[in-house]
C-alpha atoms as a PDB file:
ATOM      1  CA  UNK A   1     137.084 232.891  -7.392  1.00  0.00           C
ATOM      2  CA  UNK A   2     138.555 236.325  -7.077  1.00  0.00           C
ATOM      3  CA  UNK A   3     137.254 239.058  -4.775  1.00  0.00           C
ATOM      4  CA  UNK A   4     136.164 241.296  -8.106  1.00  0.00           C
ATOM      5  CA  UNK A   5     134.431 238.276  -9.956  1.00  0.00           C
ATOM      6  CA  UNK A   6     132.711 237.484  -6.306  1.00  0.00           C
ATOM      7  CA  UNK A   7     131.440 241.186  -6.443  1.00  0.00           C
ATOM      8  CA  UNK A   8     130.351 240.900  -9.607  1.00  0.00           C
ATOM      9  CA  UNK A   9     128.340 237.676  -9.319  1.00  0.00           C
ATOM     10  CA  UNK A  10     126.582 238.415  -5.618  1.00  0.00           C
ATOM     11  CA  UNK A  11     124.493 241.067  -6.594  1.00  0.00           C
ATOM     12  CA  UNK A  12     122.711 239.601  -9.196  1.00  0.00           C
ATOM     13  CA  UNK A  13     122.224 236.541  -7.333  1.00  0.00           C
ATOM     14  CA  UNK A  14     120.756 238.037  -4.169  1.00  0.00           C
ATOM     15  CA  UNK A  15     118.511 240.341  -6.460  1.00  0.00           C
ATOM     16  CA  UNK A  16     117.158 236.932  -8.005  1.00  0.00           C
ATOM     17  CA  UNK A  17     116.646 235.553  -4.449  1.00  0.00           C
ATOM     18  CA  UNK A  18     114.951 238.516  -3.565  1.00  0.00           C
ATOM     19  CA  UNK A  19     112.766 238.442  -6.791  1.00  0.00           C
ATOM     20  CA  UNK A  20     111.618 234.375  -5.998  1.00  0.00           C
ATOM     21  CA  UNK A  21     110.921 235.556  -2.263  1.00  0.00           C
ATOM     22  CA  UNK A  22     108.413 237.975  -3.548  1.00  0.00           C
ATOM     23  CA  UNK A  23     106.979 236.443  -5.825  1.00  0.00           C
ATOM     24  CA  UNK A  24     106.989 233.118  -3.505  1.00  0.00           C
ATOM     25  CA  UNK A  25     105.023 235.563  -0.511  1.00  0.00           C
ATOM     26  CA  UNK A  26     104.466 238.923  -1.396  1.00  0.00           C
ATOM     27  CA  UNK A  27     103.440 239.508   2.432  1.00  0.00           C
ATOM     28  CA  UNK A  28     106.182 239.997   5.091  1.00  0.00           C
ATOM     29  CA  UNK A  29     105.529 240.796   8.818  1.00  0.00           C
ATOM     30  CA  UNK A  30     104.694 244.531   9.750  1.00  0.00           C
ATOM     31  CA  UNK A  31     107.791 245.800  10.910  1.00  0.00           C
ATOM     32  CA  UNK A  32     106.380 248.287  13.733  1.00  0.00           C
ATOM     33  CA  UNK A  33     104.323 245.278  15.535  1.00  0.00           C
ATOM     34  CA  UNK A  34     106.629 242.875  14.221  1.00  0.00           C
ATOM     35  CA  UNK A  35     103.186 240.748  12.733  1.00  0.00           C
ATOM     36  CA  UNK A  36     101.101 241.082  15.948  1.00  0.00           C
ATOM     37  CA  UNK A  37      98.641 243.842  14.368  1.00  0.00           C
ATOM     38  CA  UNK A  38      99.009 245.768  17.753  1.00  0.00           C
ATOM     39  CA  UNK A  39     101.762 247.358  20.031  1.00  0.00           C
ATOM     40  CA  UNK A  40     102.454 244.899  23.098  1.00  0.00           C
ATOM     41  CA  UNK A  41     102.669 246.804  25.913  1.00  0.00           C
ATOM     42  CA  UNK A  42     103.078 245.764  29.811  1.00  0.00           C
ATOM     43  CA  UNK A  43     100.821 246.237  33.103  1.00  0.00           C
ATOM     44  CA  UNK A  44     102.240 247.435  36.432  1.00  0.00           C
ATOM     45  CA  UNK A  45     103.115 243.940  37.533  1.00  0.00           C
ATOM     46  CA  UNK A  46     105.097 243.044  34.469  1.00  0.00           C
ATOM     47  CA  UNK A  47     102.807 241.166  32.469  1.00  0.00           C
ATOM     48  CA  UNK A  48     102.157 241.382  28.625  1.00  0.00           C
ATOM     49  CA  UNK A  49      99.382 242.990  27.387  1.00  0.00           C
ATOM     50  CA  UNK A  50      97.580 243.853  24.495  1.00  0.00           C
ATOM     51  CA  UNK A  51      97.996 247.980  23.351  1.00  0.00           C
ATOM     52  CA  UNK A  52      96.990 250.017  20.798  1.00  0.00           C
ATOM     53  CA  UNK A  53      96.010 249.069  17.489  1.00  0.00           C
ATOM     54  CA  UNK A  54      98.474 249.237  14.616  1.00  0.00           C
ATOM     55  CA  UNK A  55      98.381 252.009  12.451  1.00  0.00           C
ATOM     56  CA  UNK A  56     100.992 250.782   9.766  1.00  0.00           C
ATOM     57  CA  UNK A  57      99.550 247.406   9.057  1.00  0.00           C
ATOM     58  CA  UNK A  58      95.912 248.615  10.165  1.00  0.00           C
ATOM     59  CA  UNK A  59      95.889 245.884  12.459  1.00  0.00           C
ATOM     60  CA  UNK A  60      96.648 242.974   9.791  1.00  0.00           C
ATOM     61  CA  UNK A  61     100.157 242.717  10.709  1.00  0.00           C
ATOM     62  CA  UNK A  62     101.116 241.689   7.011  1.00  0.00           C
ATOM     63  CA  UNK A  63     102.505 244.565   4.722  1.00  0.00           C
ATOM     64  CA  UNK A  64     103.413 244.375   1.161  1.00  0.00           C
ATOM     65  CA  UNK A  65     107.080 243.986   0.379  1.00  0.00           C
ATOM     66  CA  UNK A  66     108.856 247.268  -1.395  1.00  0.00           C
ATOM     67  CA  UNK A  67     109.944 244.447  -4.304  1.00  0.00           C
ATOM     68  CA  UNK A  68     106.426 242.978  -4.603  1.00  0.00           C
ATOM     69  CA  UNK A  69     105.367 247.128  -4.889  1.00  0.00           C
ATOM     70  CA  UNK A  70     107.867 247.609  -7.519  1.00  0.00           C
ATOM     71  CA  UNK A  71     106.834 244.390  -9.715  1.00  0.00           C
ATOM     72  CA  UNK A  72     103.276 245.826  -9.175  1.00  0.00           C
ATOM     73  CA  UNK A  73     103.718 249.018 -10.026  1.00  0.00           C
ATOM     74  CA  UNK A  74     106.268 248.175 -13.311  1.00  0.00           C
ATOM     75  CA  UNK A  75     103.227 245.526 -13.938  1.00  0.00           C
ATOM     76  CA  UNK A  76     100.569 248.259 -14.217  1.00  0.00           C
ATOM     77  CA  UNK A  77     102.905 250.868 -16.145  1.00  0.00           C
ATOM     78  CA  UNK A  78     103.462 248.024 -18.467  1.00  0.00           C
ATOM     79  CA  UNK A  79      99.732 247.517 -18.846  1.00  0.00           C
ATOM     80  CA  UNK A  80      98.790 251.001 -19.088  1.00  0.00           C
ATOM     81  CA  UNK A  81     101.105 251.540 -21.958  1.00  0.00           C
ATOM     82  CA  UNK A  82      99.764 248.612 -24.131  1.00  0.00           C
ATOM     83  CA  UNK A  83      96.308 248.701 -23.358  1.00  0.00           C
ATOM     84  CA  UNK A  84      94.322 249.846 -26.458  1.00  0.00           C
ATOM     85  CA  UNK A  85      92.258 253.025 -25.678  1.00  0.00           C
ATOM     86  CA  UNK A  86      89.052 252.661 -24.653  1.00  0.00           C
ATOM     87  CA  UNK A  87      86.308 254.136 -27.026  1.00  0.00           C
ATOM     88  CA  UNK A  88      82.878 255.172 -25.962  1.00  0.00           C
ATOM     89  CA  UNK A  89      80.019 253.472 -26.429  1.00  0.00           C
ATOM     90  CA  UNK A  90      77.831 253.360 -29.403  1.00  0.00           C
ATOM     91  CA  UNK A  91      75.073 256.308 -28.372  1.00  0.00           C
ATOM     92  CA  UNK A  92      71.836 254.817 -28.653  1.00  0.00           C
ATOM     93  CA  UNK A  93      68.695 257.069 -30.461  1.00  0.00           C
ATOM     94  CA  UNK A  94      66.364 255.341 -28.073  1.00  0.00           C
ATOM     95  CA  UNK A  95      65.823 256.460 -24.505  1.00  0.00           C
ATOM     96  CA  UNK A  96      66.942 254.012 -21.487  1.00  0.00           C
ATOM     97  CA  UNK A  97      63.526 253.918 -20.212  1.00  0.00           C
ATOM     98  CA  UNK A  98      62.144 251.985 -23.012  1.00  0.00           C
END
C-alpha cells in the first residue's frame, strides 16, 4: 500500500470507528474532572480530598460526545424538515365547561 492510497483510506476508516463508538456509548468521561463529577483537591498533609462540585458535567461526570451532538442535531434537522405541519385543532361551538 502506498503512502497516498494509505491517506486516502485512514480517514474514512477512523471516521467510521468514531461513528460505531458513538453510537456504541454516546457518554464519555467529563474531561475537566476526568469522570469524578468534582475537582480532587488535597489537604495540608497530602491527602486526597473531595473539592468543588463540577460545573461542566454538573456533577454527573458523563458528557455527551461532539459526534453523538452532531448525529443528534443532523437527526432533529432531518425531522424537522419532514415532519408534516401541524394544524390546529378543530374549534369546538361548545364551551369546555360543559
Amino acid at each position: 500500500m502506498t503512502p497516498l492510497e494509505a491517506a486516502i483510506a485512514i480517514p474514512p476508516i477512523v471516521t467510521v470507528c468514531y461513528g460505531l463508538l458513538c453510537a456504541g456509548s454516546p457518554l464519555g468521561n467529563c474531561r475537566k474532572c476526568r469522570g469524578f463529577g468534582f475537582a480532587m483537591k488535597t489537604d495540608r498533609k497530602g491527602r486526597p480530598k473531595r473539592g468543588k462540585h463540577c460545573r461542566r458535567c454538573d456533577g454527573h461526570g458523563k458528557r455527551i460526545r461532539i459526534g453523538r451532538r452532531l448525529f443528534n442535531a443532523a437527526r432533529r434537522t432531518w425531522h424537522d424538515a419532514t415532519a408534516e405541519p401541524r394544524t390546529p385543532a378543530a374549534r369546538k361551538d361548545t364551551p369546555p365547561w360543559r
